[in-house]
N, C-alpha and C. Protein backbone atom coordinates (compact mmCIF):
# COMPACT_ATOMS: atom_id res chain seq x y z
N UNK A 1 97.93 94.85 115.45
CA UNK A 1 97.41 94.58 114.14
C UNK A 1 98.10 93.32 113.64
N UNK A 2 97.35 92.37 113.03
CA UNK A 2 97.98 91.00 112.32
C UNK A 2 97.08 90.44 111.42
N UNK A 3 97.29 89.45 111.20
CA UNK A 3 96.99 88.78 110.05
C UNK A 3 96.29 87.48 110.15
N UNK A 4 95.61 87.21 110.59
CA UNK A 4 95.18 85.75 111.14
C UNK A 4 94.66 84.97 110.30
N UNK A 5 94.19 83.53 110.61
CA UNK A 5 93.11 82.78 110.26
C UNK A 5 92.78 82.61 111.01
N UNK A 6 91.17 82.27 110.65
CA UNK A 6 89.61 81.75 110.86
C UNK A 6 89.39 81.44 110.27
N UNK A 7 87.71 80.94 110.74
CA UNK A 7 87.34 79.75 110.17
C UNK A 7 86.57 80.17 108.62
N UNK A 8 86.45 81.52 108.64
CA UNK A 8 86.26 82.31 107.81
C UNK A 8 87.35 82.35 106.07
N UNK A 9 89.06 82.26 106.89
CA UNK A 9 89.62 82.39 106.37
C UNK A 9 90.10 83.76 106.80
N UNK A 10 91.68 83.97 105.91
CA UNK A 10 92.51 85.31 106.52
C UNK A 10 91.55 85.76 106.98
N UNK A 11 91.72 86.76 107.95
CA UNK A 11 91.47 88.26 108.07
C UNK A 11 92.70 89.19 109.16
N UNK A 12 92.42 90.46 108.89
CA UNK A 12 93.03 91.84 109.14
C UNK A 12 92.37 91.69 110.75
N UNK A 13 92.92 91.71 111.86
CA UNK A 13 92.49 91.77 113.23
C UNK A 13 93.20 92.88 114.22
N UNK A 14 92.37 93.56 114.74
CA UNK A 14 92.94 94.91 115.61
C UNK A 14 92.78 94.20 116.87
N UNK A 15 93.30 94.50 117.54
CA UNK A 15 93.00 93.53 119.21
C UNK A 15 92.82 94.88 120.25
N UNK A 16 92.42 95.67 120.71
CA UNK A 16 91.90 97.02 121.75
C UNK A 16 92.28 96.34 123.06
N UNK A 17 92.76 97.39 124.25
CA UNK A 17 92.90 97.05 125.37
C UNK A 17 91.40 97.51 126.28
N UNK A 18 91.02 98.75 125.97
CA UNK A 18 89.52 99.02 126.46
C UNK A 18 89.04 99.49 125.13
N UNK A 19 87.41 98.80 125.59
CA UNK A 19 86.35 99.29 124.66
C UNK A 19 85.52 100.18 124.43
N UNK A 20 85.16 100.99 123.08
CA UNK A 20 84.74 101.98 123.31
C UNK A 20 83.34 101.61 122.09
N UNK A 21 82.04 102.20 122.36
CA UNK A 21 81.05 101.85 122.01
C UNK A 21 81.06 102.35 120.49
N UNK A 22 81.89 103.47 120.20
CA UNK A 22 81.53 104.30 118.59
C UNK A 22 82.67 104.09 118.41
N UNK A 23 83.67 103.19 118.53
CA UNK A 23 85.19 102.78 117.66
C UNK A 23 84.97 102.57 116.46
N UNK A 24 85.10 103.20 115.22
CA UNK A 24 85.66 102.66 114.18
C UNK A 24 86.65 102.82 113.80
N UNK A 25 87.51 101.21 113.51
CA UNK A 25 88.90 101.15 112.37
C UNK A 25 88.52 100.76 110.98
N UNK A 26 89.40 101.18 110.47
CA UNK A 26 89.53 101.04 108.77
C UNK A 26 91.22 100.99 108.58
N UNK A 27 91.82 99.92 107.88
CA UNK A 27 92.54 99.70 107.25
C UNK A 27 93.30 99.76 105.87
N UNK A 28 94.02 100.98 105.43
CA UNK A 28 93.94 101.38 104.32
C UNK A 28 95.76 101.21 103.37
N UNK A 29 95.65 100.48 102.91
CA UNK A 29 96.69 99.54 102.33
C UNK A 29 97.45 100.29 101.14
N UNK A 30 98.61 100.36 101.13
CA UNK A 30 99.38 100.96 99.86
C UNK A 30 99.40 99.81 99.27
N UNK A 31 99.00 99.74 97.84
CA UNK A 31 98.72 99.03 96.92
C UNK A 31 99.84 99.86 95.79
N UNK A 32 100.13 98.73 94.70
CA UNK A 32 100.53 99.48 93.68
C UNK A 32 99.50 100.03 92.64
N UNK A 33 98.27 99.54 92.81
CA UNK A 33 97.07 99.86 91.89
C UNK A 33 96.23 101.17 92.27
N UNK A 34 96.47 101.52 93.64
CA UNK A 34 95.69 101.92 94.29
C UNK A 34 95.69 101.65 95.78
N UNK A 35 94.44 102.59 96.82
CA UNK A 35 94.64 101.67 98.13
C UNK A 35 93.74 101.12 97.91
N UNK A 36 93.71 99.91 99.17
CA UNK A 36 93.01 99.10 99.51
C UNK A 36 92.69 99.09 100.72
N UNK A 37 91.02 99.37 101.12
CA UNK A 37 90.11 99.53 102.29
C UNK A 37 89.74 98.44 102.68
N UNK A 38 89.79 98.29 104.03
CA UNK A 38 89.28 96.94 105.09
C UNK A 38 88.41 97.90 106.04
N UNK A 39 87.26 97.31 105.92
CA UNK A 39 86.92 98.32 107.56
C UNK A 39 86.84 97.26 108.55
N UNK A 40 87.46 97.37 109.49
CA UNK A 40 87.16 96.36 110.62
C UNK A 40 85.61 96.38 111.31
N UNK A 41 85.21 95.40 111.94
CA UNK A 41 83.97 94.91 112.67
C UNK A 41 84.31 94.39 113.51
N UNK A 42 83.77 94.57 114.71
CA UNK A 42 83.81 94.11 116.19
C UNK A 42 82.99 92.51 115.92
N UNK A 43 84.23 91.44 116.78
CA UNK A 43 83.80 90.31 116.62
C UNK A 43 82.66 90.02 117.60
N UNK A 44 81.49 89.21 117.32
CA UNK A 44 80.58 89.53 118.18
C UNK A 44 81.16 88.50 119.73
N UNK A 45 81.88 87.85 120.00
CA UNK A 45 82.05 86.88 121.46
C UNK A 45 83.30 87.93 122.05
N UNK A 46 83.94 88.89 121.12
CA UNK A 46 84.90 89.78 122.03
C UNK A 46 84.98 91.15 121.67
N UNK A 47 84.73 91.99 122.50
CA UNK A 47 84.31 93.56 122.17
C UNK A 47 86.14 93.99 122.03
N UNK A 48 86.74 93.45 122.51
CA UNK A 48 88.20 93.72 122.35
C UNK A 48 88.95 93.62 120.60
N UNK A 49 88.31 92.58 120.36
CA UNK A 49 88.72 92.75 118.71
C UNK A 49 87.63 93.04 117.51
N UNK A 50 88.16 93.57 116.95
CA UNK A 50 88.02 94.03 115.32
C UNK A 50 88.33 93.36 114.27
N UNK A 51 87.58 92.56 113.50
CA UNK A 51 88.49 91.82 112.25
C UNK A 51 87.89 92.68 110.66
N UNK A 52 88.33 92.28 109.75
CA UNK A 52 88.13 92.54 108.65
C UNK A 52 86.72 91.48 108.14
N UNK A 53 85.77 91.53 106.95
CA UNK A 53 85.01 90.53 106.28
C UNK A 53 85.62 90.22 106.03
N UNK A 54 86.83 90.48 105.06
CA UNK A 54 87.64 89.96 103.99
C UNK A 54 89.19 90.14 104.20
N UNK A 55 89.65 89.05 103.58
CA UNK A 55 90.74 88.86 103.30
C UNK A 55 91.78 90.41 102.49
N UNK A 56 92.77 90.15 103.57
CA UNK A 56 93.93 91.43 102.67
C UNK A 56 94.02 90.86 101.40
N UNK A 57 94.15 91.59 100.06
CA UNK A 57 94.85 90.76 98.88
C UNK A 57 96.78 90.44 99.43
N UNK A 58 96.82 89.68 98.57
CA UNK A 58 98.62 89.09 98.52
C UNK A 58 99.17 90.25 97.54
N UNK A 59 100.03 90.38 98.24
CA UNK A 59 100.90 90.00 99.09
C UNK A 59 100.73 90.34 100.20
N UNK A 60 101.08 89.92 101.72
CA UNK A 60 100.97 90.38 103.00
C UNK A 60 102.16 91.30 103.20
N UNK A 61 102.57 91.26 102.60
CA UNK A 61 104.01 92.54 103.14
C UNK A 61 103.37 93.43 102.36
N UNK A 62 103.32 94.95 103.35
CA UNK A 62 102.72 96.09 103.14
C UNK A 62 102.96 97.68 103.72
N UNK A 63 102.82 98.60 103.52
CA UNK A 63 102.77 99.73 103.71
C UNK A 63 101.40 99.98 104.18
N UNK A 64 100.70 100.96 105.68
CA UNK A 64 99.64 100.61 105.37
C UNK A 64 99.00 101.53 106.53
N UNK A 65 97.85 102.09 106.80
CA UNK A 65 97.70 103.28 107.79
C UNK A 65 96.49 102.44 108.71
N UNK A 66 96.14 102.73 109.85
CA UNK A 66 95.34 101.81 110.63
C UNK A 66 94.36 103.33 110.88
N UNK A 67 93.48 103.77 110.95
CA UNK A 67 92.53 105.04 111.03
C UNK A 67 91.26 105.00 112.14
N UNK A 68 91.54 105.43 113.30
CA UNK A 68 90.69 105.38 114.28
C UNK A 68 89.68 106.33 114.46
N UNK A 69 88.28 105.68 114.50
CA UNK A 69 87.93 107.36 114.96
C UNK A 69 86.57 106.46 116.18
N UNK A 70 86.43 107.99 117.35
CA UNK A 70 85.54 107.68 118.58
C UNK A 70 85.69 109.35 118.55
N UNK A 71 84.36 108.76 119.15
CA UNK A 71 83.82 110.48 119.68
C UNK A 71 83.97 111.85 118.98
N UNK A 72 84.12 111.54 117.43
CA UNK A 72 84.51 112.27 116.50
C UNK A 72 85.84 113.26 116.35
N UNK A 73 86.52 112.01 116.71
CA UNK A 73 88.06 112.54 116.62
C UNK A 73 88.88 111.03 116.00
N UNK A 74 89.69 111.32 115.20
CA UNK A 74 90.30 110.49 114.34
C UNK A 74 91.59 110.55 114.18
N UNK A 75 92.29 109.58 114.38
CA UNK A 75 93.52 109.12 114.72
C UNK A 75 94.64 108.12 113.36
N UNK A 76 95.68 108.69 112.66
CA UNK A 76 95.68 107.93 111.63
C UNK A 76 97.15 107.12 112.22
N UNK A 77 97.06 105.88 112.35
CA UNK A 77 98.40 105.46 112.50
C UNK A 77 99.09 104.44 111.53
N UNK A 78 100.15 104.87 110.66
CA UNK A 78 101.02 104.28 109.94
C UNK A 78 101.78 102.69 110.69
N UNK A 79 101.98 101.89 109.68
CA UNK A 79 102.39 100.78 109.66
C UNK A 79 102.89 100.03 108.60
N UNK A 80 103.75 98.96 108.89
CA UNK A 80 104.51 97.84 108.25
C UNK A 80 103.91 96.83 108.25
N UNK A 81 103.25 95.86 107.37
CA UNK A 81 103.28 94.42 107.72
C UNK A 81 104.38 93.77 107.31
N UNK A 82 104.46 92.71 107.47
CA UNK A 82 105.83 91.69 106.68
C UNK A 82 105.24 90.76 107.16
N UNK A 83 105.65 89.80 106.53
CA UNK A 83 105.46 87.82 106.76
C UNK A 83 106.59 87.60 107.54
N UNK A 84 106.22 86.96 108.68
CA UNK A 84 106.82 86.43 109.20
C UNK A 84 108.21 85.34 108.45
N UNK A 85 109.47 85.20 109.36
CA UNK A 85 110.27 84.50 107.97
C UNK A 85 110.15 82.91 108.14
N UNK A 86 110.48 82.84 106.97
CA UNK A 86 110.25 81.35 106.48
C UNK A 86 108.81 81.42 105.56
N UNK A 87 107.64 82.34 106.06
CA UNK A 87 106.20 82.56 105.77
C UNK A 87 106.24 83.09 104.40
N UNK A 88 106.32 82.15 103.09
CA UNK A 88 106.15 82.67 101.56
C UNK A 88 104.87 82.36 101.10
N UNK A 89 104.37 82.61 100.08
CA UNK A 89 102.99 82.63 99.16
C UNK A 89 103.73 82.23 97.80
């Protein structure tokens, strides 16, 4: 899971080692307001990644659950982002 740019601008990117035809991720962000939902989309030139439409809001340092589901079984996995150092807003 990271944080990239495109040409799009940011997005939230899952990178998969094998592909599975009914993968969905969703990205669900501890916010202080609330969470915040990303659902990822399979990029169409690589079945291996997933990006977000949209941009995470700022700050990029986060608390944050990554939520898998195939074949109707669902998988929730917890995570950290942080900015890389030196990397401020």
């Amino acid at each position: 899971m990271e944080i990239v740019d495109t040409a799009a601008g940011e997005r939230m990117r899952l990178t998969i080692d094998r592909h599975a035809d009914d993968l969905t991720a969703t990205v669900i962000i501890d916010r202080p307001n609330g969470p915040e939902t990303l659902r990822l989309e399979a990029v169409a030139d690589n079945h291996h990644r997933l990006e977000s439409t949209v941009a995470p809001a700022e700050p990029h340092e986060f608390q944050a659950s990554l939520v898998l589901t195939a074949k109707d079984r669902e998988q929730v996995l917890p995570f950290k982002m942080v900015e890389p150092e030196g990397h401020h807003h």
